[in-house]
C-alpha atoms as a PDB file:
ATOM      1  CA  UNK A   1     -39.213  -6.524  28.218  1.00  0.00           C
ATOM      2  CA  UNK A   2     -39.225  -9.886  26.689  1.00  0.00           C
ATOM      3  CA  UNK A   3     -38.229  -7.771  23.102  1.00  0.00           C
ATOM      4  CA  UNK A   4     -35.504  -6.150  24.378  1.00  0.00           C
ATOM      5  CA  UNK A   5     -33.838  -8.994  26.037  1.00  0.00           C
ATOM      6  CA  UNK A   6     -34.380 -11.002  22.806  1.00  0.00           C
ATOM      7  CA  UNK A   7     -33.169  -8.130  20.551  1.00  0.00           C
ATOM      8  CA  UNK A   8     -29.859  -7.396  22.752  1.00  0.00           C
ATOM      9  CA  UNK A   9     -28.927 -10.947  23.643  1.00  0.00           C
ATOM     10  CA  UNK A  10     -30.396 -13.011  20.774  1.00  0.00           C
ATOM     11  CA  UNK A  11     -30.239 -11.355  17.699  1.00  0.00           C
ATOM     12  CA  UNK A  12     -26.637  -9.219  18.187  1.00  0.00           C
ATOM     13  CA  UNK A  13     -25.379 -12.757  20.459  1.00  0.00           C
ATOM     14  CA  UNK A  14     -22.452 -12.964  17.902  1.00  0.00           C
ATOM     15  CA  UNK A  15     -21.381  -9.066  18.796  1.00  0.00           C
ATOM     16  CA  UNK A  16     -21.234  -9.948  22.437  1.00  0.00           C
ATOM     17  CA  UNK A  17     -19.465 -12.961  21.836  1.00  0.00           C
ATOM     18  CA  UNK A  18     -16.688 -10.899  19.834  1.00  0.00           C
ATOM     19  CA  UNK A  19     -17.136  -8.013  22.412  1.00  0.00           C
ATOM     20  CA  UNK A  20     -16.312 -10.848  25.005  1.00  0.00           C
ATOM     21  CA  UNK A  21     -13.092 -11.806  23.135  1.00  0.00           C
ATOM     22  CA  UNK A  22     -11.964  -8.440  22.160  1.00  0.00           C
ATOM     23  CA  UNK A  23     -12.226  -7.696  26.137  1.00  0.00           C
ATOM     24  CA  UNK A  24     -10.300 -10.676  26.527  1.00  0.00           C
ATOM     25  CA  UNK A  25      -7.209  -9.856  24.178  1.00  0.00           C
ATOM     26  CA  UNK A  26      -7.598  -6.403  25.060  1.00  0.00           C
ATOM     27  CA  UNK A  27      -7.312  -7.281  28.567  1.00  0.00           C
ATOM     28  CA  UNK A  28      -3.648  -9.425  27.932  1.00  0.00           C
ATOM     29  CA  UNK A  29      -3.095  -6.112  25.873  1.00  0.00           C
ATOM     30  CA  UNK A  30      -3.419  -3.739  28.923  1.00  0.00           C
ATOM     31  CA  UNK A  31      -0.666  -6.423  30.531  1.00  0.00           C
ATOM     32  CA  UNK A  32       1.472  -5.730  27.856  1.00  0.00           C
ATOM     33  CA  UNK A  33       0.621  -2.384  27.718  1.00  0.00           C
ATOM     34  CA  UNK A  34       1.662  -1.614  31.410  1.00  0.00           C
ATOM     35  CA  UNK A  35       4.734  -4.074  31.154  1.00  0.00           C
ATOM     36  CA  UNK A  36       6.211  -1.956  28.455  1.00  0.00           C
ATOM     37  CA  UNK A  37       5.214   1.614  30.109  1.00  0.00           C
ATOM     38  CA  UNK A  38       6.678   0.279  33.479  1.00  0.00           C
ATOM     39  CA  UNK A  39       9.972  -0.390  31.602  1.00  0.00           C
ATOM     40  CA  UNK A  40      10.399   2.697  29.596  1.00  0.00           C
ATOM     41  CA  UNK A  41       9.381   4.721  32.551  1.00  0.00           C
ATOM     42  CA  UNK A  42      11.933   2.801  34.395  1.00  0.00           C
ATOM     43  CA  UNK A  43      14.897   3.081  31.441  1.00  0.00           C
ATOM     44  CA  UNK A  44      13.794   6.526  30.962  1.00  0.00           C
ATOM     45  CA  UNK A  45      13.925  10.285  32.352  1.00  0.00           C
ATOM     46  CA  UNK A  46      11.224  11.463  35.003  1.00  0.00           C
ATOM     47  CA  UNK A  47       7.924  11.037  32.876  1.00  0.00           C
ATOM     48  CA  UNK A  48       6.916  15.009  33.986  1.00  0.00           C
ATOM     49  CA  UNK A  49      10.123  16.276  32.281  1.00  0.00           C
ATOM     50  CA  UNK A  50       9.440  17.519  29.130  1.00  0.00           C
ATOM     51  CA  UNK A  51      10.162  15.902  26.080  1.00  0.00           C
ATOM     52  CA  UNK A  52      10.100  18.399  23.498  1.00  0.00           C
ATOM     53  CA  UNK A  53       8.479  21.914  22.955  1.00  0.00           C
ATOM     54  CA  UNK A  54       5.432  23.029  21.059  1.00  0.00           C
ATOM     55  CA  UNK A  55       6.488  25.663  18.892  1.00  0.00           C
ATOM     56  CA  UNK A  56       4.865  28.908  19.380  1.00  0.00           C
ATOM     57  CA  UNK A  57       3.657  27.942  22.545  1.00  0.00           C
ATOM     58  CA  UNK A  58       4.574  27.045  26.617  1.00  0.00           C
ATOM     59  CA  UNK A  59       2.972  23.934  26.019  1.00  0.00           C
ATOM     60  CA  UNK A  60       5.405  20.884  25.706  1.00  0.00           C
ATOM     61  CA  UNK A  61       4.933  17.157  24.743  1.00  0.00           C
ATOM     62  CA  UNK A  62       6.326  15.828  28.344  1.00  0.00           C
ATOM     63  CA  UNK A  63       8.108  12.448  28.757  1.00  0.00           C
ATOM     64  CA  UNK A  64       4.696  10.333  29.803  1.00  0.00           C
ATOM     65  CA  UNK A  65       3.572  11.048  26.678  1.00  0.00           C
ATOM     66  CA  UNK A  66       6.222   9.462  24.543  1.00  0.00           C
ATOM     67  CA  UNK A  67       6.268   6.045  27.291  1.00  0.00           C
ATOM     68  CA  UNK A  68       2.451   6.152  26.574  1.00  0.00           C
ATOM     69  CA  UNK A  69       3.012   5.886  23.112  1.00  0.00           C
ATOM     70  CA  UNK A  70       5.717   3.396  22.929  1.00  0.00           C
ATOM     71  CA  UNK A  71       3.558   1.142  25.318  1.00  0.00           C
ATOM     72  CA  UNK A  72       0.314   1.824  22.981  1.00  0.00           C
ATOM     73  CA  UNK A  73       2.322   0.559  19.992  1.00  0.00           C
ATOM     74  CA  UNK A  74       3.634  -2.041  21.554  1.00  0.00           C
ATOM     75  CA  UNK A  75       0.103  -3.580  22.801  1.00  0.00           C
ATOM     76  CA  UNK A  76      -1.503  -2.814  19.557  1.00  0.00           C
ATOM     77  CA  UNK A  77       0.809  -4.868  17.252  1.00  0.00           C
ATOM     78  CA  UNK A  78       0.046  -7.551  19.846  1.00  0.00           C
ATOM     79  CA  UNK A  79      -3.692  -6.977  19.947  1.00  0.00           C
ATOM     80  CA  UNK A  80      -3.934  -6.816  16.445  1.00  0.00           C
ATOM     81  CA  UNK A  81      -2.419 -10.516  16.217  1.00  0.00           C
ATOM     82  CA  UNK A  82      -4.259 -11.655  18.749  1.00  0.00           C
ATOM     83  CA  UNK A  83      -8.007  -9.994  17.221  1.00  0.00           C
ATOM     84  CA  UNK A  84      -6.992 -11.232  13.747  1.00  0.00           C
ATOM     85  CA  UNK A  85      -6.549 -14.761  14.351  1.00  0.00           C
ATOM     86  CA  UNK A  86      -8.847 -15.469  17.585  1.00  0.00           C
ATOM     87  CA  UNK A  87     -11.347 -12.986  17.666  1.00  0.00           C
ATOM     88  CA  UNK A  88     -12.485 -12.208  14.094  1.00  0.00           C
ATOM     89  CA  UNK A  89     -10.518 -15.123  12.349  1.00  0.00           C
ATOM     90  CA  UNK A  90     -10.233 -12.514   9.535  1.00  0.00           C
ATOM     91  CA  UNK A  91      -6.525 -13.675   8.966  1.00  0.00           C
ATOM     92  CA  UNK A  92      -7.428 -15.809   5.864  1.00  0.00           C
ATOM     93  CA  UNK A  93      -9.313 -13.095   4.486  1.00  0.00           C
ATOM     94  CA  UNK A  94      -6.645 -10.056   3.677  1.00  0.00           C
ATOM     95  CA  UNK A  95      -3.348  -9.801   3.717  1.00  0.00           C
ATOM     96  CA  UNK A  96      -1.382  -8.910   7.343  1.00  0.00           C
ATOM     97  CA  UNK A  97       0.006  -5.380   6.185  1.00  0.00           C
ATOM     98  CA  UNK A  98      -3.384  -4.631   4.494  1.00  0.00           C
ATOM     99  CA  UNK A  99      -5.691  -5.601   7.879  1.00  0.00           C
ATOM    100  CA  UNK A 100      -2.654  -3.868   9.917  1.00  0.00           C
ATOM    101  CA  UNK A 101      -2.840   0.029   8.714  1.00  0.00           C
ATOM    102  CA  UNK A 102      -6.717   0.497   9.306  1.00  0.00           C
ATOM    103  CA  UNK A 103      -6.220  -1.547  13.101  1.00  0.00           C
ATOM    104  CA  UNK A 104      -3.328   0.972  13.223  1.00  0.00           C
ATOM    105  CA  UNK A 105      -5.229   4.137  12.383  1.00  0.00           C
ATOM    106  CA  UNK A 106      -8.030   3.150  14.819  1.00  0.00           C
ATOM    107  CA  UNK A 107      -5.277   2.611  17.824  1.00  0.00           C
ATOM    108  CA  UNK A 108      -3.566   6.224  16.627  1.00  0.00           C
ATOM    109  CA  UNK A 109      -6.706   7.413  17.025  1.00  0.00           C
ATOM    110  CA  UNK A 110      -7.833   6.228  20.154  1.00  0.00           C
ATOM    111  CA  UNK A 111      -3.957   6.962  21.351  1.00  0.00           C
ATOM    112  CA  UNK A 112      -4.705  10.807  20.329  1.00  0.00           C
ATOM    113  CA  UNK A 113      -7.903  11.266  22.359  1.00  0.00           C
ATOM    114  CA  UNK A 114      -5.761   9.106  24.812  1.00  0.00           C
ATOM    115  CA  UNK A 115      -2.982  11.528  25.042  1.00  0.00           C
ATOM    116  CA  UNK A 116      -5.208  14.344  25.630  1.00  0.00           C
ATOM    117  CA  UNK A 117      -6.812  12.553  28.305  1.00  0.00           C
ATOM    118  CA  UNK A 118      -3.584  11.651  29.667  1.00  0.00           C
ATOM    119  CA  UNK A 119      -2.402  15.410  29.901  1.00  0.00           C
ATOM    120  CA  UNK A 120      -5.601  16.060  31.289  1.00  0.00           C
ATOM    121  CA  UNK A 121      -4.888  13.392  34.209  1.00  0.00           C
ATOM    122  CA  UNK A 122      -1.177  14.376  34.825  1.00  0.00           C
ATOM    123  CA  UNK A 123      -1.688  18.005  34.516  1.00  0.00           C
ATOM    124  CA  UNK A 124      -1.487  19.619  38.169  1.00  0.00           C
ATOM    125  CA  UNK A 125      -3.355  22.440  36.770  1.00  0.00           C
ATOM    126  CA  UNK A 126      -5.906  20.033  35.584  1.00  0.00           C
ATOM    127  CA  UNK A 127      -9.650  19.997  36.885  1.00  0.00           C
ATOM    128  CA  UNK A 128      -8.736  15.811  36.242  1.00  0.00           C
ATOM    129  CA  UNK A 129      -5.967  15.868  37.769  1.00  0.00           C
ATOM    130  CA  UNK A 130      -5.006  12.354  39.689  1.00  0.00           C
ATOM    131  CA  UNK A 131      -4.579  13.368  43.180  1.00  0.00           C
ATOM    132  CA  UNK A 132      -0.852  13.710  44.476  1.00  0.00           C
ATOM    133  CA  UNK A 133      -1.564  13.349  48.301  1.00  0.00           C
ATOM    134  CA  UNK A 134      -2.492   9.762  47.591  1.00  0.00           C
ATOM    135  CA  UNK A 135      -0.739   8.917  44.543  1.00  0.00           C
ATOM    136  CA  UNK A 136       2.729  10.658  45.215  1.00  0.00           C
ATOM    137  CA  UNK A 137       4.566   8.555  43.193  1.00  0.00           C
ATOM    138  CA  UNK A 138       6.619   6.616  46.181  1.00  0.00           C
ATOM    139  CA  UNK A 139       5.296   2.680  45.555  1.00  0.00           C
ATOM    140  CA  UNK A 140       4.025   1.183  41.859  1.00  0.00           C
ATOM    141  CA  UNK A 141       0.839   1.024  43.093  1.00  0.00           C
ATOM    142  CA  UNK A 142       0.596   4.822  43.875  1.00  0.00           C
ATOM    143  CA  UNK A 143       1.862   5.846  40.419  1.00  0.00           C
ATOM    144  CA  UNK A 144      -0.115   8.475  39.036  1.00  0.00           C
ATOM    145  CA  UNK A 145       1.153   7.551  35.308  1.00  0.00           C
ATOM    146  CA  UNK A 146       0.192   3.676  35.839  1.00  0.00           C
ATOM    147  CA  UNK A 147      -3.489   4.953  37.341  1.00  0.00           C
ATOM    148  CA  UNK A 148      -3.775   7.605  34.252  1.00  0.00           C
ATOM    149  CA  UNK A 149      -2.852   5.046  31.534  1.00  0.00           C
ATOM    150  CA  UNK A 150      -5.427   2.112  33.073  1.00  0.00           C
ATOM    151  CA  UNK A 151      -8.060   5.040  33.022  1.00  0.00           C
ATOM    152  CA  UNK A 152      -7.201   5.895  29.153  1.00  0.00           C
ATOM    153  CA  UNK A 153      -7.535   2.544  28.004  1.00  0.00           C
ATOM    154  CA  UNK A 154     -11.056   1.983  29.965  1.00  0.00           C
ATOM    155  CA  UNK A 155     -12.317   4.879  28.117  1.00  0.00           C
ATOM    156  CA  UNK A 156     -10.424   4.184  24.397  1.00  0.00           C
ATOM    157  CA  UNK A 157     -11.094   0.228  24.655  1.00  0.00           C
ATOM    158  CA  UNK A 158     -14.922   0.387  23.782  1.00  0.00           C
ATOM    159  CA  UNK A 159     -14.517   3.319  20.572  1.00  0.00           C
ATOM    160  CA  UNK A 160     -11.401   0.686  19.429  1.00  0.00           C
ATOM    161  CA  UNK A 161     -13.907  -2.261  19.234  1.00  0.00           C
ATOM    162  CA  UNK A 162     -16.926  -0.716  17.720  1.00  0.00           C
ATOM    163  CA  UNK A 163     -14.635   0.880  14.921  1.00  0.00           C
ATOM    164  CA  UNK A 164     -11.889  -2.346  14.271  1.00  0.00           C
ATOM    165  CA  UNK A 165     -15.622  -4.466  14.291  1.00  0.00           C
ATOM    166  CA  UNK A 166     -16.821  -2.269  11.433  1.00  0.00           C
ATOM    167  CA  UNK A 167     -14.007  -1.154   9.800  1.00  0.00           C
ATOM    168  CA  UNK A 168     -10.366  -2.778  10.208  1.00  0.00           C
ATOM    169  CA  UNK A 169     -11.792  -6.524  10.451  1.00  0.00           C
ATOM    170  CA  UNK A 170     -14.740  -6.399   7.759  1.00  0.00           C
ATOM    171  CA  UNK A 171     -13.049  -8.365   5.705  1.00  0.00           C
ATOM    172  CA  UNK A 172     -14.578 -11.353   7.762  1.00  0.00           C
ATOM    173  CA  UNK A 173     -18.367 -10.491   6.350  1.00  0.00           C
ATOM    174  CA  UNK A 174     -19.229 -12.096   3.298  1.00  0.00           C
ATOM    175  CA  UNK A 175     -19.317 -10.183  -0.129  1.00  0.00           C
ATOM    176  CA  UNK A 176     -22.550  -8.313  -0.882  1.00  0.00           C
ATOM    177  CA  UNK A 177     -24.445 -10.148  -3.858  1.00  0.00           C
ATOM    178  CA  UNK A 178     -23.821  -8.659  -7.154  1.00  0.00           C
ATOM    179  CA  UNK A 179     -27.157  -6.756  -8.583  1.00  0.00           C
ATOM    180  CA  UNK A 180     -28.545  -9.703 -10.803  1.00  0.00           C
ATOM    181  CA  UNK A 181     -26.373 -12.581  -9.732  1.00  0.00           C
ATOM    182  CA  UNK A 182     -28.578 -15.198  -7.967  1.00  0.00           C
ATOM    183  CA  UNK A 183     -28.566 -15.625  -4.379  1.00  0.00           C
ATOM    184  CA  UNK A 184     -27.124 -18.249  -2.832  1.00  0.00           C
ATOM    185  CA  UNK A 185     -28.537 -19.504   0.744  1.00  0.00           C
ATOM    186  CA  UNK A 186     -30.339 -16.207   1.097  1.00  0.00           C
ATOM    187  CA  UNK A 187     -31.203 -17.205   5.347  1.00  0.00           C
ATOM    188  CA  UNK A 188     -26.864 -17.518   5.804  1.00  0.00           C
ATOM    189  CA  UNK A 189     -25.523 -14.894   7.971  1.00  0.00           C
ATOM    190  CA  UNK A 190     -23.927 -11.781   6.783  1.00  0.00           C
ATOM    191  CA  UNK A 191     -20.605 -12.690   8.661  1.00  0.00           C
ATOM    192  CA  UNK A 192     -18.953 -15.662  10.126  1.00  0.00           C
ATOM    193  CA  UNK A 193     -20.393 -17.376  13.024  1.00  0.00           C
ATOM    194  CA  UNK A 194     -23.381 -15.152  13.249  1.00  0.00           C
ATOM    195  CA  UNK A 195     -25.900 -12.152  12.575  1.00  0.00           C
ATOM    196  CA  UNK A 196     -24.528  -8.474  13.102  1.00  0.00           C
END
């Protein structure tokens, strides 16, 4: 038992400490995430109205969709900041456009599985669907968007950090040696501040 402890809270310490910091700005994200959904929602057309059709289908792209998206981009551009200079102090290490794109691709991601569990949640057809009986839409609190998009980012928030940690902010680990250059402190860590 001793092993596993020591394996998981020793030797990968630095990934819980990012993990712990990601939550963290993650967490002011999902403030700014619901801020900007509550607003559009508000400034906007009922959120079950659709948006726009599907060609070729009787599927459409509904309104909560598109105020899910514009609240996703809006908390990603601030949880990218946030991640690049606080929790993987990568911002000396690429350019911001360069570290942005592959942060953005990971959030577009997670926003398309998002989406689909979104749908899933609003549908009333839906064997996920958020119960109307106690969230009927009368009071913020019982708003079945605000409970679906808190639910999507609880299941996208842990994918995000496991690929932004090895993908979007790996600019922070320190360049592989070259075969036949020498090796310079060969017991340093293979990124900042700790082992992997």
């Amino acid at each position: 038992m001793s092993r596993i402890r020591d394996y998981l809270f020793v030797r990968h310490r630095h990934n819980w400490l990012l993990f712990l910091r990601f939550g963290i700005v993650g967490a002011s994200g999902v403030l700014v995430n619901m801020f900007v959904l509550i607003l559009v929602k508000r400034l906007g057309p009922d959120p079950d109205g659709p948006f726009v059709g599907i060609p070729l289908t009787d599927f459409n792209v509904r309104w909560y969709h598109l105020y899910s998206t514009v609240a996703f981009l809006a908390a990603n551009l601030w949880n990218f900041q946030l991640n690049r200079s606080w929790t993987f102090h990568s911002a000396g290490h690429q350019r911001w456009w360069r570290e942005y794109w592959p942060f953005l691709v990971v959030g577009l991601v997670g926003q398309a599985i998002g989406l689909v569990l979104l749908t899933l949640l609003m549908h009333p057809g839906s064997f996920l669907a958020l119960p109307t009986s106690v969230l009927d839409d009368s009071t913020g609190l019982r708003t079945r968007l605000y409970w679906a998009q808190l639910i999507v980012i609880a299941v996208v928030t842990p994918l995000s950090f496991v690929l932004n940690k090895v993908w979007t902010f790996a600019a922070v680990r320190a360049p592989r040696p070259t075969p036949g250059a020498p090796e310079v402190g060969a017991d340093a860590p293979t990124t900042l501040g700790g082992r992997d």
